[in-house]
N, C-alpha and C. Protein backbone atom coordinates (compact mmCIF):
# COMPACT_ATOMS: atom_id res chain seq x y z
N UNK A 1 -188.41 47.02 252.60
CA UNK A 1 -189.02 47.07 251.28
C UNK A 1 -190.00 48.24 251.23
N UNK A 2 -189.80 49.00 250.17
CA UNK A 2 -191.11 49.96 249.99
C UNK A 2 -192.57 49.73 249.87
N UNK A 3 -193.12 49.98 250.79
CA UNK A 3 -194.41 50.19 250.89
C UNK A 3 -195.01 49.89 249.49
N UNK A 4 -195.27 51.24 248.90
CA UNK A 4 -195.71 51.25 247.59
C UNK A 4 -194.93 50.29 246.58
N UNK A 5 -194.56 49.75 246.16
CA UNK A 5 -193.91 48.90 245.70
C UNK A 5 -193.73 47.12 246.01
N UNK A 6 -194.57 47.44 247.05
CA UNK A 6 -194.67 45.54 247.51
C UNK A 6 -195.59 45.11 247.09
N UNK A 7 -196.01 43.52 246.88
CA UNK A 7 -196.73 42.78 246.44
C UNK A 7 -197.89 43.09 247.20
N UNK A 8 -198.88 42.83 246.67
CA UNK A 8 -200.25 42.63 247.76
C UNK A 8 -200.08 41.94 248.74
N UNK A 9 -200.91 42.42 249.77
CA UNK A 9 -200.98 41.16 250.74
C UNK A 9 -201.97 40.41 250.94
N UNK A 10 -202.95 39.31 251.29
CA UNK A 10 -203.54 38.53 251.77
C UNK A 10 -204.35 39.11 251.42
N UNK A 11 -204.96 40.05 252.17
CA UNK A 11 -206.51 41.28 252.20
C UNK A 11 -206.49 42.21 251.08
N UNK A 12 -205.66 41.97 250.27
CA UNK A 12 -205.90 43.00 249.18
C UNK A 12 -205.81 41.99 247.82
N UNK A 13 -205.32 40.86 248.00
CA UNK A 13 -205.49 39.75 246.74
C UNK A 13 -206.98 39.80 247.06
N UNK A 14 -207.41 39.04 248.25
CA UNK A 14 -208.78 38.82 248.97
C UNK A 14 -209.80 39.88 248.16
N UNK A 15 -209.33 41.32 248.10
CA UNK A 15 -210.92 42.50 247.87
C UNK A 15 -210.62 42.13 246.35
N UNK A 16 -209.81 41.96 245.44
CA UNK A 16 -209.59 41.86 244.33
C UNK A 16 -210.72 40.92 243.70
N UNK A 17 -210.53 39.49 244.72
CA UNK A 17 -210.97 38.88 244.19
C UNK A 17 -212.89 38.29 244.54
N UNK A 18 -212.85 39.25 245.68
CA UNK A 18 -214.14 39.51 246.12
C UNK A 18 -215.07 40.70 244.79
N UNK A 19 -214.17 41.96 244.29
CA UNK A 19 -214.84 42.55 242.95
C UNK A 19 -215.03 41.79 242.09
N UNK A 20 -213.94 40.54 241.59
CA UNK A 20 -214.47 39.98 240.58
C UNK A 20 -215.44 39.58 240.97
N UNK A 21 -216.04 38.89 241.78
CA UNK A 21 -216.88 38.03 242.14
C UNK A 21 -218.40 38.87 242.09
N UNK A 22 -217.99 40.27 242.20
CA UNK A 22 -219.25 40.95 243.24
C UNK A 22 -219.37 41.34 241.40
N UNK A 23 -218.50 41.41 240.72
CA UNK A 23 -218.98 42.12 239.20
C UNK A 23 -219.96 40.95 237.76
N UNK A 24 -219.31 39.33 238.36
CA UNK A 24 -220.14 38.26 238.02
C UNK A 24 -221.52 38.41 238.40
N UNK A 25 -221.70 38.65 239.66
CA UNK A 25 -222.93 38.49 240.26
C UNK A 25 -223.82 39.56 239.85
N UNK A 26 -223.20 40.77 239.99
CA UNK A 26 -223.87 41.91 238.87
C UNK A 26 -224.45 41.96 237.82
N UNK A 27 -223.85 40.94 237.23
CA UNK A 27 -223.51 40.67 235.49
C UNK A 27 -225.03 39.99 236.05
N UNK A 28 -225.31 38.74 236.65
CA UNK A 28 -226.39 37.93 236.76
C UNK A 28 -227.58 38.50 237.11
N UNK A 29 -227.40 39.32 237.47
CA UNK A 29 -229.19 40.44 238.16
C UNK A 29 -228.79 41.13 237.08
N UNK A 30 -228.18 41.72 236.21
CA UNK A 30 -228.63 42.68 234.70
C UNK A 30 -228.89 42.01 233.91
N UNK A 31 -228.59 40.56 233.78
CA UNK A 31 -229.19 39.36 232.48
C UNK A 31 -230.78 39.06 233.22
N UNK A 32 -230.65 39.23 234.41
CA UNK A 32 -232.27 38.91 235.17
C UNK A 32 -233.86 39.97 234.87
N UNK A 33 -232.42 41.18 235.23
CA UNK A 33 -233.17 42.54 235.17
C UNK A 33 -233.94 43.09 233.43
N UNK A 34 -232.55 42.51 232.96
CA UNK A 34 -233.13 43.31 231.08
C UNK A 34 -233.80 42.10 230.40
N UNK A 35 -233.17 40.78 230.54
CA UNK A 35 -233.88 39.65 230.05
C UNK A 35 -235.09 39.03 229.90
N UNK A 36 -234.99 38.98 231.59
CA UNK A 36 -235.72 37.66 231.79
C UNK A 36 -237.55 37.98 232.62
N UNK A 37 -237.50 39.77 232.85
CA UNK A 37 -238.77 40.17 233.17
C UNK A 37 -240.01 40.17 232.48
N UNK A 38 -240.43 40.65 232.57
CA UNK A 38 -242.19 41.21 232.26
C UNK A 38 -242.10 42.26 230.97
N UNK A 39 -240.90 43.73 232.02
CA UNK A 39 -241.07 44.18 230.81
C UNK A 39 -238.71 44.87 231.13
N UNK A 40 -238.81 45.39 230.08
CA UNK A 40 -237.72 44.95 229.75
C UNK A 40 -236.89 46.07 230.66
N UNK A 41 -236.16 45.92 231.68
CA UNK A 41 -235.35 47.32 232.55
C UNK A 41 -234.32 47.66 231.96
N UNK A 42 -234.13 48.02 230.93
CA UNK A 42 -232.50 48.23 230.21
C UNK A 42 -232.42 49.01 228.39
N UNK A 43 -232.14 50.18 228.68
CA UNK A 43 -231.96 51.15 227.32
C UNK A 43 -231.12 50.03 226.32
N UNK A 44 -230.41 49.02 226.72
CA UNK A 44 -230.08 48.17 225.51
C UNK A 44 -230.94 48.32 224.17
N UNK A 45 -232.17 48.27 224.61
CA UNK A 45 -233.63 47.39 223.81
C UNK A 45 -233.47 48.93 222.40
N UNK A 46 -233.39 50.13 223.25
CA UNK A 46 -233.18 50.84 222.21
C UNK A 46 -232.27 51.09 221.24
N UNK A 47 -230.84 50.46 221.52
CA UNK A 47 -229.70 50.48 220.57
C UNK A 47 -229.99 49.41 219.72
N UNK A 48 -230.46 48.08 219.87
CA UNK A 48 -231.05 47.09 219.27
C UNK A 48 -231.59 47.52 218.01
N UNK A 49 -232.59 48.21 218.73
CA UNK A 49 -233.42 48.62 217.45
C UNK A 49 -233.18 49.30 216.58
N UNK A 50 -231.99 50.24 216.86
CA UNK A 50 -231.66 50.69 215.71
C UNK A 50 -230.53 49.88 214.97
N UNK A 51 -229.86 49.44 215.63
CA UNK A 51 -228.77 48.66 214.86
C UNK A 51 -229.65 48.03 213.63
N UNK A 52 -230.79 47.70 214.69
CA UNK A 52 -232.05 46.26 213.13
C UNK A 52 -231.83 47.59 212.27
N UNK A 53 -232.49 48.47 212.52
CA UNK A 53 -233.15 49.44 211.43
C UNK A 53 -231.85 49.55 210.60
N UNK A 54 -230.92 50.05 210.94
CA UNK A 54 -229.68 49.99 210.13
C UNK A 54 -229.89 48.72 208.96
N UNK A 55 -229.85 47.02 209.39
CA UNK A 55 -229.62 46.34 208.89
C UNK A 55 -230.57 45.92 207.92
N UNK A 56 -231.88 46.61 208.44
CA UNK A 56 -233.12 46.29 207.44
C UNK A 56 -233.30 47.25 206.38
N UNK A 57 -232.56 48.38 206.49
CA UNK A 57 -233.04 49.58 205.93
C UNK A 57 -234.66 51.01 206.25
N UNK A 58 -234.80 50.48 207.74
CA UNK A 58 -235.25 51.23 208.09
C UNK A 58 -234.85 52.57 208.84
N UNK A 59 -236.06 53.43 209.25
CA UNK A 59 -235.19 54.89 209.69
C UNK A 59 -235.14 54.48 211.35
N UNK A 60 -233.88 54.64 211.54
CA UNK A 60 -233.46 54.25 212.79
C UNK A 60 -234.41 55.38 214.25
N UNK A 61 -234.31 56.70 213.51
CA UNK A 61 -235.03 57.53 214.54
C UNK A 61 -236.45 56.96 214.50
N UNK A 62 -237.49 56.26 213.67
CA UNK A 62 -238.42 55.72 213.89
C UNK A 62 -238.50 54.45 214.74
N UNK A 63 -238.17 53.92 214.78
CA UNK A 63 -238.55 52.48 215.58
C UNK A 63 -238.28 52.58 217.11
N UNK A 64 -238.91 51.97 217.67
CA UNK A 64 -239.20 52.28 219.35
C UNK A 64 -238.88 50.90 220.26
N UNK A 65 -238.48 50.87 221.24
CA UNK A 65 -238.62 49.92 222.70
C UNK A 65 -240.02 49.65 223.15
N UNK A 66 -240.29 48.99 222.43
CA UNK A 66 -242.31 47.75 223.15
C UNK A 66 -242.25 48.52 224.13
N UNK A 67 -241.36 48.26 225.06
CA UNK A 67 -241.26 48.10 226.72
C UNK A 67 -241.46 49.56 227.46
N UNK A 68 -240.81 50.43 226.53
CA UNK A 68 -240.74 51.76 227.43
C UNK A 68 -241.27 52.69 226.41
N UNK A 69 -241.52 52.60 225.19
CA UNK A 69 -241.59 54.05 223.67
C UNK A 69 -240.76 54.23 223.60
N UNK A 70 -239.45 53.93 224.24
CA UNK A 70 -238.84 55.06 223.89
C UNK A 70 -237.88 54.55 222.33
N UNK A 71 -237.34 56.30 222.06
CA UNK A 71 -236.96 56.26 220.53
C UNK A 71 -235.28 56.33 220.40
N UNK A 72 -234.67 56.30 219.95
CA UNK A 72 -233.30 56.23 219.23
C UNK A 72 -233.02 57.55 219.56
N UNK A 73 -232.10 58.26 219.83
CA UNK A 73 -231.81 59.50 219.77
C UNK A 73 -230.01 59.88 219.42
N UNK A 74 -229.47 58.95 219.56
CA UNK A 74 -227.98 58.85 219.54
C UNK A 74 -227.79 59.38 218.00
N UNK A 75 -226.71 59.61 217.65
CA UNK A 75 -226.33 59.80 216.15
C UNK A 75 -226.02 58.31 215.54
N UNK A 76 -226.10 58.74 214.34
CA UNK A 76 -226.25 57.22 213.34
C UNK A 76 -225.23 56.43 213.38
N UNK A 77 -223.91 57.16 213.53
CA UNK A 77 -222.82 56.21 213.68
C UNK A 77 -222.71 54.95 214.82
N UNK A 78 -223.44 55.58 215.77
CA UNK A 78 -223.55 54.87 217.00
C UNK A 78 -224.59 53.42 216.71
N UNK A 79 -225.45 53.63 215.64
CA UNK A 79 -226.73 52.63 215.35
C UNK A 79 -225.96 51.67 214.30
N UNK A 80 -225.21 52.15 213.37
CA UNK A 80 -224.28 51.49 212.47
C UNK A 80 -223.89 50.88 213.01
N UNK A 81 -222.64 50.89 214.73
CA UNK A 81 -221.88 50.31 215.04
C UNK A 81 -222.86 48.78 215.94
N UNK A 82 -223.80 49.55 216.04
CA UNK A 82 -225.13 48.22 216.87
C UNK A 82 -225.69 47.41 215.61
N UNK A 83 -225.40 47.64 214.67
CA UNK A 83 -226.36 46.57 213.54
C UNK A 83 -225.82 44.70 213.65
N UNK A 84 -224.14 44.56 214.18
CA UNK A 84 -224.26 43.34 214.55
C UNK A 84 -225.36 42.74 215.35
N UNK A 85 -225.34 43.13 216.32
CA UNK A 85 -226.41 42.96 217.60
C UNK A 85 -228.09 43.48 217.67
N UNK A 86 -228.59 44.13 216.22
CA UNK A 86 -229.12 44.43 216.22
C UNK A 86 -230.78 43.42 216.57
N UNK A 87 -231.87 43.70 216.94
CA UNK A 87 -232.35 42.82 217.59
C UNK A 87 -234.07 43.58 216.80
N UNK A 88 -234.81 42.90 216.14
CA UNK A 88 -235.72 42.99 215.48
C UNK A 88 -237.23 43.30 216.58
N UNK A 89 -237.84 44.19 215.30
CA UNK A 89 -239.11 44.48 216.48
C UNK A 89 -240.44 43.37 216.84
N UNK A 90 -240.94 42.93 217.65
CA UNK A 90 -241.86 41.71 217.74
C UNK A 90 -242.70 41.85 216.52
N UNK A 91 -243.06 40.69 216.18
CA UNK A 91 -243.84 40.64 214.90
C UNK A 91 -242.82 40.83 213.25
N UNK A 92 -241.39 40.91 213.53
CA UNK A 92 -241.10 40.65 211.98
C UNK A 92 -240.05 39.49 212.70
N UNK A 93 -239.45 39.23 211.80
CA UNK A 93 -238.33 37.71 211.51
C UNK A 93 -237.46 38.40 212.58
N UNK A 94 -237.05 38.01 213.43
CA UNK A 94 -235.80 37.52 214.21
C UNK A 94 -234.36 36.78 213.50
N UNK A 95 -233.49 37.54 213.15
CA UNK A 95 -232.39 37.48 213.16
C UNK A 95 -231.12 37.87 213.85
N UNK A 96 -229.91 36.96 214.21
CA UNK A 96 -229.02 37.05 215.22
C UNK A 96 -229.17 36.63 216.52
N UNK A 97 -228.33 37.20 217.26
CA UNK A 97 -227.90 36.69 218.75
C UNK A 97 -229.81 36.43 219.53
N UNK A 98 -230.18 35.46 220.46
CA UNK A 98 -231.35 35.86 221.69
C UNK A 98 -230.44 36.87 222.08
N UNK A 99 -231.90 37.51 222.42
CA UNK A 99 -231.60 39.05 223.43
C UNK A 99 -230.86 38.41 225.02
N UNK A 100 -230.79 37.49 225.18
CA UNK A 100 -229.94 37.04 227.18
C UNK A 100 -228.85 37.47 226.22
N UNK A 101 -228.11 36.26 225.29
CA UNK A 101 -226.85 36.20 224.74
C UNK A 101 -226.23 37.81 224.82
N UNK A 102 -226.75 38.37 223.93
CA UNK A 102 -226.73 40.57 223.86
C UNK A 102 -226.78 40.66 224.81
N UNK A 103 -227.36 40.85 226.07
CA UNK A 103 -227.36 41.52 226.75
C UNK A 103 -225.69 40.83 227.65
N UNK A 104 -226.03 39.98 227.78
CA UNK A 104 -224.69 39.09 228.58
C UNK A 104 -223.37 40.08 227.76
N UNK A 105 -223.43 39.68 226.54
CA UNK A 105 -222.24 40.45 225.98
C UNK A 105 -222.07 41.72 225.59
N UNK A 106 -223.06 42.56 225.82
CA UNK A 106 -222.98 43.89 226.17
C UNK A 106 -222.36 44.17 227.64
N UNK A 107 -222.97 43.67 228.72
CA UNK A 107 -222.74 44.07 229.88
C UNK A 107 -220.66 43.79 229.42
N UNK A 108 -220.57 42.15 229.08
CA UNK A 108 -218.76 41.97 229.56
C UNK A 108 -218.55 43.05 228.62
N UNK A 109 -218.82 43.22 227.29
CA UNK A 109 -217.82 44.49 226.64
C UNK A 109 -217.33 45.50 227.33
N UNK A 110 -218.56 45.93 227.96
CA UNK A 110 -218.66 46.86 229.17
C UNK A 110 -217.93 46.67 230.23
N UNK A 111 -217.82 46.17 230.72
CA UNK A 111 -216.78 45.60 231.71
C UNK A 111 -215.62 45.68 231.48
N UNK A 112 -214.76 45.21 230.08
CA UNK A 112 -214.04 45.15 229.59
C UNK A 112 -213.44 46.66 229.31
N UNK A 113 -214.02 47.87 229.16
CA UNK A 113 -214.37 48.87 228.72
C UNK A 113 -213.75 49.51 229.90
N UNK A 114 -214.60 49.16 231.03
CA UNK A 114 -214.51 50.05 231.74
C UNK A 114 -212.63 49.93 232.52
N UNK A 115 -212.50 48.33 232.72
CA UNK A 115 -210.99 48.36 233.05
C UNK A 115 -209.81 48.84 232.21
N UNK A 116 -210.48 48.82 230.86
CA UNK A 116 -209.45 49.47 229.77
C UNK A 116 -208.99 50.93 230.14
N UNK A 117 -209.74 51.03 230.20
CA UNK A 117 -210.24 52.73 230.16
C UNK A 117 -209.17 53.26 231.99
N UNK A 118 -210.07 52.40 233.17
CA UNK A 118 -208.97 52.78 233.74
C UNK A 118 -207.47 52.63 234.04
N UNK A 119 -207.12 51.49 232.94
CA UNK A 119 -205.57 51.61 232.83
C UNK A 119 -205.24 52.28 232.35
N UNK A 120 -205.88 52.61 230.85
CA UNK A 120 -204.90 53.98 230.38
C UNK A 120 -204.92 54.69 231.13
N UNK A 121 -206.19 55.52 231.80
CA UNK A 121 -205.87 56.76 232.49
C UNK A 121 -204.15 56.35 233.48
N UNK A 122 -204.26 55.40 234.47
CA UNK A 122 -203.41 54.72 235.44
C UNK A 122 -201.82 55.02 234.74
N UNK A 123 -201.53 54.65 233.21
CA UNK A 123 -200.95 54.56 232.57
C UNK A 123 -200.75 56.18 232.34
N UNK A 124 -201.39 56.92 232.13
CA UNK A 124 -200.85 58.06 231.26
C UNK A 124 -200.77 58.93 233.02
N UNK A 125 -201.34 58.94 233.87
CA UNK A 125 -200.90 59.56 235.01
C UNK A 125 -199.43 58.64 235.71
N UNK A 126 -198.90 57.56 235.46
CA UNK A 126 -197.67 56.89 235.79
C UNK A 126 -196.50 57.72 234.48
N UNK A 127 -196.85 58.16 233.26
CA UNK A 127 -195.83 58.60 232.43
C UNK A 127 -195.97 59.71 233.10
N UNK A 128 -196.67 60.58 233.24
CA UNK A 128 -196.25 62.18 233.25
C UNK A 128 -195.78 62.27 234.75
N UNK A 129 -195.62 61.58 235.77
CA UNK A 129 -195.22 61.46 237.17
C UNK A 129 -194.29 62.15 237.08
N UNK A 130 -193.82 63.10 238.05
CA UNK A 130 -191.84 63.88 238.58
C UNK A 130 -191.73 62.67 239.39
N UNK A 131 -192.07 61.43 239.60
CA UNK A 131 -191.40 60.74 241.00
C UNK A 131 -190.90 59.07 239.66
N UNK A 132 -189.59 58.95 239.49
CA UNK A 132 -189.64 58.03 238.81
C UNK A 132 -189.82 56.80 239.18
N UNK A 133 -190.08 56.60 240.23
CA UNK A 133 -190.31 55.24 241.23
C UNK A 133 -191.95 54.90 240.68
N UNK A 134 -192.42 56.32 241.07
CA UNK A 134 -194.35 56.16 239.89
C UNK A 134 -193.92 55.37 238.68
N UNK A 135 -193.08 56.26 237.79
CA UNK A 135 -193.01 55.85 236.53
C UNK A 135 -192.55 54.60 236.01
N UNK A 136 -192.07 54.00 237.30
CA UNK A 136 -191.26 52.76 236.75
C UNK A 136 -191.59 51.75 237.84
N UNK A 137 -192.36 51.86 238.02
CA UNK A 137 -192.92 50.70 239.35
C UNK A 137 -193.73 49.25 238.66
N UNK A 138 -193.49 48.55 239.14
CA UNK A 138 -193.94 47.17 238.36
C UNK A 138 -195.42 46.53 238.61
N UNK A 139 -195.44 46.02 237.30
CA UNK A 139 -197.01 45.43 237.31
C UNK A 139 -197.44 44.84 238.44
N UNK A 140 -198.54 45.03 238.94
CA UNK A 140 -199.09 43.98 240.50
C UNK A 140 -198.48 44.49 241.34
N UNK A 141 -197.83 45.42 241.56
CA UNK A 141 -197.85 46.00 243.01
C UNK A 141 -198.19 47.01 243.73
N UNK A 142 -198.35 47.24 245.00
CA UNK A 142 -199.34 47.92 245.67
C UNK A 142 -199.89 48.83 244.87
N UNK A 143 -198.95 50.10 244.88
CA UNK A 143 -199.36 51.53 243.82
C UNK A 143 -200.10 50.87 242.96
N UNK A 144 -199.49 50.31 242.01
CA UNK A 144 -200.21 49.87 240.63
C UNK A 144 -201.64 49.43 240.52
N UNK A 145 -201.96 48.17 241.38
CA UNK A 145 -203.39 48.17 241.81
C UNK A 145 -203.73 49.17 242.07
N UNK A 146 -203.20 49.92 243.38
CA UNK A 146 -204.26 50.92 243.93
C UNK A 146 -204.75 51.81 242.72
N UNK A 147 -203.76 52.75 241.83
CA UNK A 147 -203.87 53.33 240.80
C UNK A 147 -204.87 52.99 239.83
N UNK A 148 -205.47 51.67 239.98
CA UNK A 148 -206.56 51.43 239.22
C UNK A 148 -208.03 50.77 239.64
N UNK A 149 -207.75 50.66 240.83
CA UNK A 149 -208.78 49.79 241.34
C UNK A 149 -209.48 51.28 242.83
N UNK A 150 -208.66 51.98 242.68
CA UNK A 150 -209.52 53.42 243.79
C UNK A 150 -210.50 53.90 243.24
N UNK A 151 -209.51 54.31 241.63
CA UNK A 151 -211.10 55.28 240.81
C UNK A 151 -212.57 54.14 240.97
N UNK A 152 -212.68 52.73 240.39
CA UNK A 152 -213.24 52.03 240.46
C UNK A 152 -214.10 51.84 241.86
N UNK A 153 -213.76 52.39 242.78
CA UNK A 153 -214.44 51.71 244.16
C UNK A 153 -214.95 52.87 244.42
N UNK A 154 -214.46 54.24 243.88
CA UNK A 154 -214.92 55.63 244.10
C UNK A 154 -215.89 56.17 243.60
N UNK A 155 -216.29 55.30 242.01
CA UNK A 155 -217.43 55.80 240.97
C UNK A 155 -218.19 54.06 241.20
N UNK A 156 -217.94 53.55 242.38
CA UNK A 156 -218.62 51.85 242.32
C UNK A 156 -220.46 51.99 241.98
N UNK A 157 -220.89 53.58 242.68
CA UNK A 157 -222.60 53.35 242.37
C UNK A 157 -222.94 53.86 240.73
N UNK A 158 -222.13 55.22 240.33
CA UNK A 158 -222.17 55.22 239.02
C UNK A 158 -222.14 54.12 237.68
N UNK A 159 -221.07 53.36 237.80
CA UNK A 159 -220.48 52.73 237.10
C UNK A 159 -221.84 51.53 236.98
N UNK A 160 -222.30 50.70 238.70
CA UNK A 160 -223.32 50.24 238.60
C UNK A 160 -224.59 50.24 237.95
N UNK A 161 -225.02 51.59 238.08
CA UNK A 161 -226.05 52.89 237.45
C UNK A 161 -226.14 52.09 236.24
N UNK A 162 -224.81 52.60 235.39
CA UNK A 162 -224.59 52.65 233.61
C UNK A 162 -224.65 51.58 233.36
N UNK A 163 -224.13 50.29 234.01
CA UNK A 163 -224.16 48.90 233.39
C UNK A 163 -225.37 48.16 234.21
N UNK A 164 -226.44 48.84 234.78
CA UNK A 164 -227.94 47.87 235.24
C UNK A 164 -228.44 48.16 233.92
N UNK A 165 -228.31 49.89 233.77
CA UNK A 165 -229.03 50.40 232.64
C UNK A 165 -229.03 50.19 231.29
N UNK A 166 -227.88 49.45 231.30
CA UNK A 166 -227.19 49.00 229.46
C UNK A 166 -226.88 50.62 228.93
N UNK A 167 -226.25 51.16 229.68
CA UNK A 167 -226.50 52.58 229.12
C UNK A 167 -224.95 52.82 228.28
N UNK A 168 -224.64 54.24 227.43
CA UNK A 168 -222.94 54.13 226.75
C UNK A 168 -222.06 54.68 227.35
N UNK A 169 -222.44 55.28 229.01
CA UNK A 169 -221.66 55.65 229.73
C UNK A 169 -220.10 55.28 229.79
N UNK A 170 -219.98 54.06 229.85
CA UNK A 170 -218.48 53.32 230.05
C UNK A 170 -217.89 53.77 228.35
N UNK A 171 -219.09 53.79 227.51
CA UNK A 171 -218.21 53.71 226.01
C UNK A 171 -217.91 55.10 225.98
N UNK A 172 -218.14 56.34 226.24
CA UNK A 172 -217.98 57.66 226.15
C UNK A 172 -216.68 57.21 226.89
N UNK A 173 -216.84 57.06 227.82
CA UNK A 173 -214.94 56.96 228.56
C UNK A 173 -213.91 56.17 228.13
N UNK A 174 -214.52 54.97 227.57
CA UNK A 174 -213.15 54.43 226.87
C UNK A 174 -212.84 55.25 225.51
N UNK A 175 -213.81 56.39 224.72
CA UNK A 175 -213.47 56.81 223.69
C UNK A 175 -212.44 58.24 224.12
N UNK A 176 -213.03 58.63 225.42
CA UNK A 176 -212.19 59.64 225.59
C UNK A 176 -210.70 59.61 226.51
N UNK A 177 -210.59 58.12 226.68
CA UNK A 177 -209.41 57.56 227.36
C UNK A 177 -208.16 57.21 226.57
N UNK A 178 -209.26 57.00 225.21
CA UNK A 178 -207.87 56.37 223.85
C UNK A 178 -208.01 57.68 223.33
N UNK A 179 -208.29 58.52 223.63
CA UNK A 179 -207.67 59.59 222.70
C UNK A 179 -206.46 60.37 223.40
């Protein structure tokens, strides 16, 4: 049987399912880290705020993060697309999601994001292949994982980086992955 083309074995179901595990647990120290501190470790707090400003009718480049000053700087489309989630400044009415809930479902979007993103690539380097065995090799096996789960273990401190930080790192790549 071909190598590249065989099922996983034992130790490679095993690391699979050791990332999920190690990316849950991740998920739980960034709901710890942006949530549940003193003061808040996570640029989330600034997309928040503008999404509110969007929804209140305020100027999005004005309103700031308590936690750090800091200000909005992204373009407006980006604050539009945060006004679901948008998260109000202390001292006016609170409307929508608690900030754990947001942050929890920022991080999985993100997550979500980021595996998207490396299938297409996986996907569009399996079409343009000269080896048609690449091109036509079946879901779940060796190649196929590897093809998506290397980049992932190769950018593992980056990727970490962008999702402690709540940062749009992963979203810049899934935008430039679907195009």
């Amino acid at each position: 049987m071909d190598y590249a083309r065989a099922p996983l074995n034992r130790w490679e179901r095993a690391s699979l399912i050791i990332l999920a595990l190690v990316i849950v647990g991740f998920g739980v120290l960034v709901e710890m880290r942006a949530a549940f501190l003193d003061r808040r470790m996570s640029d989330l707090t600034v997309f928040l705020r503008a999404g509110w400003a969007v929804r209140s009718g305020a100027d999005i480049y004005q309103v700031s993060d308590e936690s750090n000053g800091w200000y909005y700087i992204y373009p407006p489309f980006f604050a539009i697309l945060m006004s679901p989630l948008g998260e109000a400044p202390p001292g006016t009415e609170q409307t929508g999601w608690p900030y754990p809930v947001t942050v929890a479902v920022w991080y999985a979007f993100n997550v979500f994001l980021l595996f998207w993103s490396i299938h297409r690539l996986a996907k569009a380097m399996q079409a343009v292949s000269d080896d048609p065995e690449v091109r036509d090799q079946p879901a779940w096996c060796r190649r196929w994982v590897y093809l998506r789960m290397l980049p992932i273990y190769a950018c593992i401190v980056p990727i970490g980086s962008t999702l402690s930080h709540g940062q749009t790192n992963i979203i810049i790549l899934a935008m430039l992955c679907g195009m």
